[in-house]
Protein backbone atom coordinates (compact mmCIF):
# COMPACT_ATOMS: atom_id res chain seq x y z
CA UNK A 1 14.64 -9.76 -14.03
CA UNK A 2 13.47 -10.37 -17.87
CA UNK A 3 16.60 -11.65 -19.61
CA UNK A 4 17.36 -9.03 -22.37
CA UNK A 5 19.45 -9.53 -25.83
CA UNK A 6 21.09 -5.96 -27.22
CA UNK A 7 18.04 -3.84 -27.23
CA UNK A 8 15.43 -6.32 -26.99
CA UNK A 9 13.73 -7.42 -24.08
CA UNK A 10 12.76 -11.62 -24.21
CA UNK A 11 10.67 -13.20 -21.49
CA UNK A 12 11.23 -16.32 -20.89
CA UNK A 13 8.18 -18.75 -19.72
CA UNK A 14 6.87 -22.25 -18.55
CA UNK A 15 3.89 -23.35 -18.71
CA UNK A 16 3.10 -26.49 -17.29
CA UNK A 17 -0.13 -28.04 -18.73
CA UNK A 18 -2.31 -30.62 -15.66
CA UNK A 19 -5.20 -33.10 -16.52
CA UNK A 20 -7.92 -30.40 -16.43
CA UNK A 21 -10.09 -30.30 -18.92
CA UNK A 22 -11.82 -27.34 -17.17
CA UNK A 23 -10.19 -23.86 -18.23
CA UNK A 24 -7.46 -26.21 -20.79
CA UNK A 25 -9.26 -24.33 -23.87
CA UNK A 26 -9.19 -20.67 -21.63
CA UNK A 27 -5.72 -21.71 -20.98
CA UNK A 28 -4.30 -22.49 -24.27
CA UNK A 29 -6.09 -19.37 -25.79
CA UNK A 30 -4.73 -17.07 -23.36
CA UNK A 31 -0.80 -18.43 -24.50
CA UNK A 32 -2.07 -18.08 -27.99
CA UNK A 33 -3.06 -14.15 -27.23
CA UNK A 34 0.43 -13.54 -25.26
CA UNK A 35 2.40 -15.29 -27.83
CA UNK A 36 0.77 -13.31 -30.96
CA UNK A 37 1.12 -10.27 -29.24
CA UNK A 38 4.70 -10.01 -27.76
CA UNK A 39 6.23 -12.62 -30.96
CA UNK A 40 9.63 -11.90 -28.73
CA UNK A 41 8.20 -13.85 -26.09
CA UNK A 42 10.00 -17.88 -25.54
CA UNK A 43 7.15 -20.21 -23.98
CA UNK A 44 8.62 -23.86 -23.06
CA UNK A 45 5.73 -26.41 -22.72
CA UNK A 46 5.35 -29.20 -19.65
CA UNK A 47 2.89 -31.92 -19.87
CA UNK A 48 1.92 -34.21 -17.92
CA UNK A 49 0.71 -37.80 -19.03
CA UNK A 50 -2.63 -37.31 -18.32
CA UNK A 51 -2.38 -33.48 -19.78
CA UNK A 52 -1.32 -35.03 -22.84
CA UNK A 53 -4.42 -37.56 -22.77
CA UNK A 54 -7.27 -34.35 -22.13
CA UNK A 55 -5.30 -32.30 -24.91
CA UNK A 56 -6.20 -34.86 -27.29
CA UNK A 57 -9.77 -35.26 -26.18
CA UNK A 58 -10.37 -31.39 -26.22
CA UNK A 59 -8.48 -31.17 -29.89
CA UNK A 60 -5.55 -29.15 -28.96
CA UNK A 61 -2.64 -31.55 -28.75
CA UNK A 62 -1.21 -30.26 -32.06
CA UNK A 63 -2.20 -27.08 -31.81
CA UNK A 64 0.54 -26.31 -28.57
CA UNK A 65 2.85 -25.59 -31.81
CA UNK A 66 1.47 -22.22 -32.19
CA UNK A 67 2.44 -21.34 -28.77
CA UNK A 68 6.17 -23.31 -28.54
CA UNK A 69 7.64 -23.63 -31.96
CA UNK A 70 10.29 -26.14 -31.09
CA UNK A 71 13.36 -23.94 -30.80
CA UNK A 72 15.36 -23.55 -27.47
CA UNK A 73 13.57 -22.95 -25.18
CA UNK A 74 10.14 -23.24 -26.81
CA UNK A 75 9.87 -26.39 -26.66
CA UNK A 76 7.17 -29.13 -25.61
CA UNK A 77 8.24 -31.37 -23.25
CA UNK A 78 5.63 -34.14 -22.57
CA UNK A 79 6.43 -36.54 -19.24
CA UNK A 80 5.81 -39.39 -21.11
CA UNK A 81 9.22 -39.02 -23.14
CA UNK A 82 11.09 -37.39 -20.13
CA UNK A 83 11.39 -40.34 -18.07
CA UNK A 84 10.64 -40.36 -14.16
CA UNK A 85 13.83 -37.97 -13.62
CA UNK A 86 12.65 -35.24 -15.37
CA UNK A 87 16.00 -34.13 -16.33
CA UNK A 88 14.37 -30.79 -18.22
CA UNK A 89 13.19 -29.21 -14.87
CA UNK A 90 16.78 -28.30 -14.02
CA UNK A 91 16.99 -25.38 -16.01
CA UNK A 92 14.64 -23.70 -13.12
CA UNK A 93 17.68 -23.99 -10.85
CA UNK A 94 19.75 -22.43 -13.74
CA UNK A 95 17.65 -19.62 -13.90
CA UNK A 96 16.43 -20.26 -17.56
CA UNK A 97 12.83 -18.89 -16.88
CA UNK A 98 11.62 -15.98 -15.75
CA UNK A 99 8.35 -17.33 -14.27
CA UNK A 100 6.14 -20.58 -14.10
CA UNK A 101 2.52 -20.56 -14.98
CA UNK A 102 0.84 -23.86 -14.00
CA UNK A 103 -2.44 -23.93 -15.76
CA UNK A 104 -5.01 -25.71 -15.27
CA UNK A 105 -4.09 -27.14 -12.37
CA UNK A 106 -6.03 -30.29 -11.23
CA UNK A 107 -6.76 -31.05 -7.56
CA UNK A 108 -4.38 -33.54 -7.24
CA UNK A 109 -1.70 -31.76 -8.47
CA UNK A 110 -2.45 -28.89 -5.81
CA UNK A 111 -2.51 -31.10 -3.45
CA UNK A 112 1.03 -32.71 -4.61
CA UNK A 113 2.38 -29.26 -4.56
CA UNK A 114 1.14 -28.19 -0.85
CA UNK A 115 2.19 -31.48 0.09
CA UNK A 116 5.69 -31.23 -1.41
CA UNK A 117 5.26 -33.98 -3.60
CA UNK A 118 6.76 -33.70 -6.54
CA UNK A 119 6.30 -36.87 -9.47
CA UNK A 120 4.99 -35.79 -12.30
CA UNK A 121 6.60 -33.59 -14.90
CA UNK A 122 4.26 -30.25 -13.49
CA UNK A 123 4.82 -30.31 -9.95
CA UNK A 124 8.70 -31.29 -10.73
CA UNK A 125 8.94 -28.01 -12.38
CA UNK A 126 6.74 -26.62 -9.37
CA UNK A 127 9.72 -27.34 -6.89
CA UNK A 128 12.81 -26.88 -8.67
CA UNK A 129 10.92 -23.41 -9.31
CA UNK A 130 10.61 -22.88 -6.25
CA UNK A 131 14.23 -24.18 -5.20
CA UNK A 132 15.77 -21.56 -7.87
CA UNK A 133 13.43 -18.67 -6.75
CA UNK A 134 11.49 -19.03 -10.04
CA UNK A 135 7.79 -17.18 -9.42
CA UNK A 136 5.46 -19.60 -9.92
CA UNK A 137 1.49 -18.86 -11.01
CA UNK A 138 -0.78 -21.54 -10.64
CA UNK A 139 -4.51 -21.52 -11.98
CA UNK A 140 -6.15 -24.18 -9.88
CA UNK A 141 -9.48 -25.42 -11.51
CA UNK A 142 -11.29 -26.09 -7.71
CA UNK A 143 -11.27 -23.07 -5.81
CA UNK A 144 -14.93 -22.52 -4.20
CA UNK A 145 -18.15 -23.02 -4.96
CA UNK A 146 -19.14 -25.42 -8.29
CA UNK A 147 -18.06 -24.57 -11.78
CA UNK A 148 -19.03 -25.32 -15.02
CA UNK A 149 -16.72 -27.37 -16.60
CA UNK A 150 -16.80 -28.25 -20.43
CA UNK A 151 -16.93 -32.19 -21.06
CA UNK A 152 -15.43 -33.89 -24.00
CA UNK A 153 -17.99 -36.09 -26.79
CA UNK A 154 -20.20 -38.34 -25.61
CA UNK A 155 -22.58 -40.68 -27.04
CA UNK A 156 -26.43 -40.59 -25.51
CA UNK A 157 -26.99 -44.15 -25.55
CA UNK A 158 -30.70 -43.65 -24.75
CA UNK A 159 -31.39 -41.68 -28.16
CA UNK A 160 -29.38 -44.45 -30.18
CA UNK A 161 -31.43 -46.96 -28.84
CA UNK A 162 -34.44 -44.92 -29.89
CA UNK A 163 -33.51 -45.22 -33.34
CA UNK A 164 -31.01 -48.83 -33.54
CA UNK A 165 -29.20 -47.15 -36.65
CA UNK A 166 -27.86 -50.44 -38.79
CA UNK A 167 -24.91 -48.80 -39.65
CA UNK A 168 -23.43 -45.84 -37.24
CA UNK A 169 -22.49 -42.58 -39.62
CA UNK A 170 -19.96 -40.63 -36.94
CA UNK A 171 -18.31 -44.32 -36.67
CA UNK A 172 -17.22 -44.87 -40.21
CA UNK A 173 -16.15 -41.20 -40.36
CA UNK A 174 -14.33 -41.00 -36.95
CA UNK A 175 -10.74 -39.97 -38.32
CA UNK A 176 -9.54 -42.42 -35.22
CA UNK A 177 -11.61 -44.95 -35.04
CA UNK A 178 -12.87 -43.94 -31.88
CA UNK A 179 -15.95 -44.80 -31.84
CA UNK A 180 -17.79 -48.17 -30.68
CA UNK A 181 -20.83 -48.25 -28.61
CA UNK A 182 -19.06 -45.17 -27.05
CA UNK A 183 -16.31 -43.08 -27.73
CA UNK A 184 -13.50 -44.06 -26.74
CA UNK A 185 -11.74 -41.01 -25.13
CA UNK A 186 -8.07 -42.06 -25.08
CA UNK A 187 -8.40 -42.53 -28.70
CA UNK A 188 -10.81 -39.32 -29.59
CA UNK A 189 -8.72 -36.25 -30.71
CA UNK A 190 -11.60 -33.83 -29.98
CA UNK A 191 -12.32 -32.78 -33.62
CA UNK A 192 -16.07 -32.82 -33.64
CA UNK A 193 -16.63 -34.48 -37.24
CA UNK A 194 -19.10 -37.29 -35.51
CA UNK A 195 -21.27 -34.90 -34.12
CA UNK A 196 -22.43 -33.00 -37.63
CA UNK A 197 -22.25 -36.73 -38.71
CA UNK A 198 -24.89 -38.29 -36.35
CA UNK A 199 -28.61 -37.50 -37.72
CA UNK A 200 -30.10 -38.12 -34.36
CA UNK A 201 -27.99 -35.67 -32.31
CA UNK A 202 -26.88 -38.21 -30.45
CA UNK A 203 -23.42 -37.35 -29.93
CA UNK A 204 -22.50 -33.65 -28.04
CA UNK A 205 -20.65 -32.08 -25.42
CA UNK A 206 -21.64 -29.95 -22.92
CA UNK A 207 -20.95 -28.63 -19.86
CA UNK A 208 -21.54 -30.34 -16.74
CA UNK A 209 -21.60 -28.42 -12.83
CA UNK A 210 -19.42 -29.50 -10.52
CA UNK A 211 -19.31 -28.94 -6.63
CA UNK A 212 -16.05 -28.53 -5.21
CA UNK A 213 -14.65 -30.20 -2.22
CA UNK A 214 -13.95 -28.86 1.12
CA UNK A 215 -10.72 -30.33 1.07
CA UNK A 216 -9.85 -29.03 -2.37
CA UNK A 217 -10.68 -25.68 -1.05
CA UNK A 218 -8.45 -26.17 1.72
CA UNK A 219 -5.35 -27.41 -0.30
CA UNK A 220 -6.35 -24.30 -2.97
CA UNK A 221 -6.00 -21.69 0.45
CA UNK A 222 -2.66 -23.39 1.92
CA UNK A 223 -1.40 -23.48 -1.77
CA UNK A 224 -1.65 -19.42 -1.82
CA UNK A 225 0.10 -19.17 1.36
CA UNK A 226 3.73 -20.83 0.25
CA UNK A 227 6.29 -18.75 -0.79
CA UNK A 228 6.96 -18.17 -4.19
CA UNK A 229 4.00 -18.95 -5.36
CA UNK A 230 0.70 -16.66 -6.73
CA UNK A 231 -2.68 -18.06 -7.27
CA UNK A 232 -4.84 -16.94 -9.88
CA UNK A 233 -8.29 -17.42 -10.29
CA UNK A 234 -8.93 -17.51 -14.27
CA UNK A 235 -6.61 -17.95 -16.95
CA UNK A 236 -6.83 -14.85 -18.16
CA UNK A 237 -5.48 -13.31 -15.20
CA UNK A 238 -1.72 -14.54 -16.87
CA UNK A 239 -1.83 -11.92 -19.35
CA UNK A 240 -2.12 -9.45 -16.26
CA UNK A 241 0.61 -11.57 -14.54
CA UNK A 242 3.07 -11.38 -18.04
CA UNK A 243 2.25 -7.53 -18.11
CA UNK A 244 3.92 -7.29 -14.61
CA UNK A 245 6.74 -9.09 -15.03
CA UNK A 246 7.67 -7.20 -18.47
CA UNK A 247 7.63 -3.88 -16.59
CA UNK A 248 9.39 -5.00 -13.46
């Protein structure tokens, strides 16, 4: 049940954050939505290592704040300062949440999850979720067919070869020095300021289609067969998902 204060009725959520870059934006502005409109609403953040790698490239890193301010229990806990114990999950068991969203959720961390392996900081929370009867929602990003996934900057090398520039504009303004011959993702925060910069168009992003495996398909059907755990097919659907619980 929603935990409730006097008159007030909080929810309490988790949303662990994959390495997806396809649906992170969807994702992120579907938290933003729930949080502006239900302010009474606590969101605790989980990141993975490699989440916190694509939130950088797609320019959201520091934007999480305006879904988890930092107070109990909303904060943002990234794997890379939690250690390999992940000492934060164990509030599932204590019954601190009142649902799980994992979102996007990468193939391998399906797989992890119907698999019962848990190693990173997502699918951690995944089973001690599970283990304290937590409901868990999980947006896999390969469910059937292909999809369209949005792709970070890249640099066309073919069109700067065209024109040799002596001197590369988007470098010298890249906020993070980024930029070489290509861009150098683990570095790029995703802010766009060397694409207006380039006067050959050279630099862009795009989306790029992407077949999905059988085997992902597979791991995506057994994963909506456990117990305790929903799959939903678009981000948006955890708005639907929030509704449900706050009338339960």
């Amino acid at each position: 049940m929603p935990h409730s204060t006097t008159n007030t009725m909080h929810l309490n959520l988790a949303w662990a954050i994959t390495g997806a870059g396809h649906h992170l934006s969807e994702s992120y502005d579907a938290f933003k939505k729930l949080k502006k409109d239900n302010p009474q609403i606590r969101i605790t953040i989980f990141t993975s290592q490699s989440a916190e790698e694509v939130l950088r490239m797609y320019g959201l890193f520091d934007d999480l704040k305006a879904v988890a301010s930092g107070e109990y229990l909303e904060e943002i806990f990234r794997e890379s300062e939690q250690g390999r114990s992940s000492p934060k999950v164990g509030r599932f068991l204590l019954n601190k949440y009142d649902a799980l969203f994992v979102m996007p959720a990468t193939s391998n961390t399906v797989a992890k999850i119907v698999h019962g392996i848990a190693d990173s900081l997502p699918t951690n929370a995944v089973a001690q979720a599970v283990k304290g009867e937590t409901p868990v929602y999980i947006v896999p990003v390969d469910i059937d067919g292909t999809i369209l996934s949005r792709m970070p900057y890249t640099i066309d090398r073919e069109i700067c070869a065209q024109h040799n520039c002596p001197i590369c504009i988007p470098a010298n303004q890249c906020p993070e020095h980024a930029i070489k011959t290509q861009i150098n993702l683990l570095q790029c925060i995703g802010c766009g300021e060397c694409v207006a910069a380039c006067p050959h168009g050279a630099i862009r992003g795009g989306y790029a289609e992407i077949k999905v495996r059988a085997v992902d398909m597979r791991n995506t059907t057994q994963l909506g067969e456990m117990d305790g755990v929903t799959v939903l097919r678009h981000p948006r659907d955890m708005l639907s998902a929030v509704s449900n619980l706050m009338s339960a």
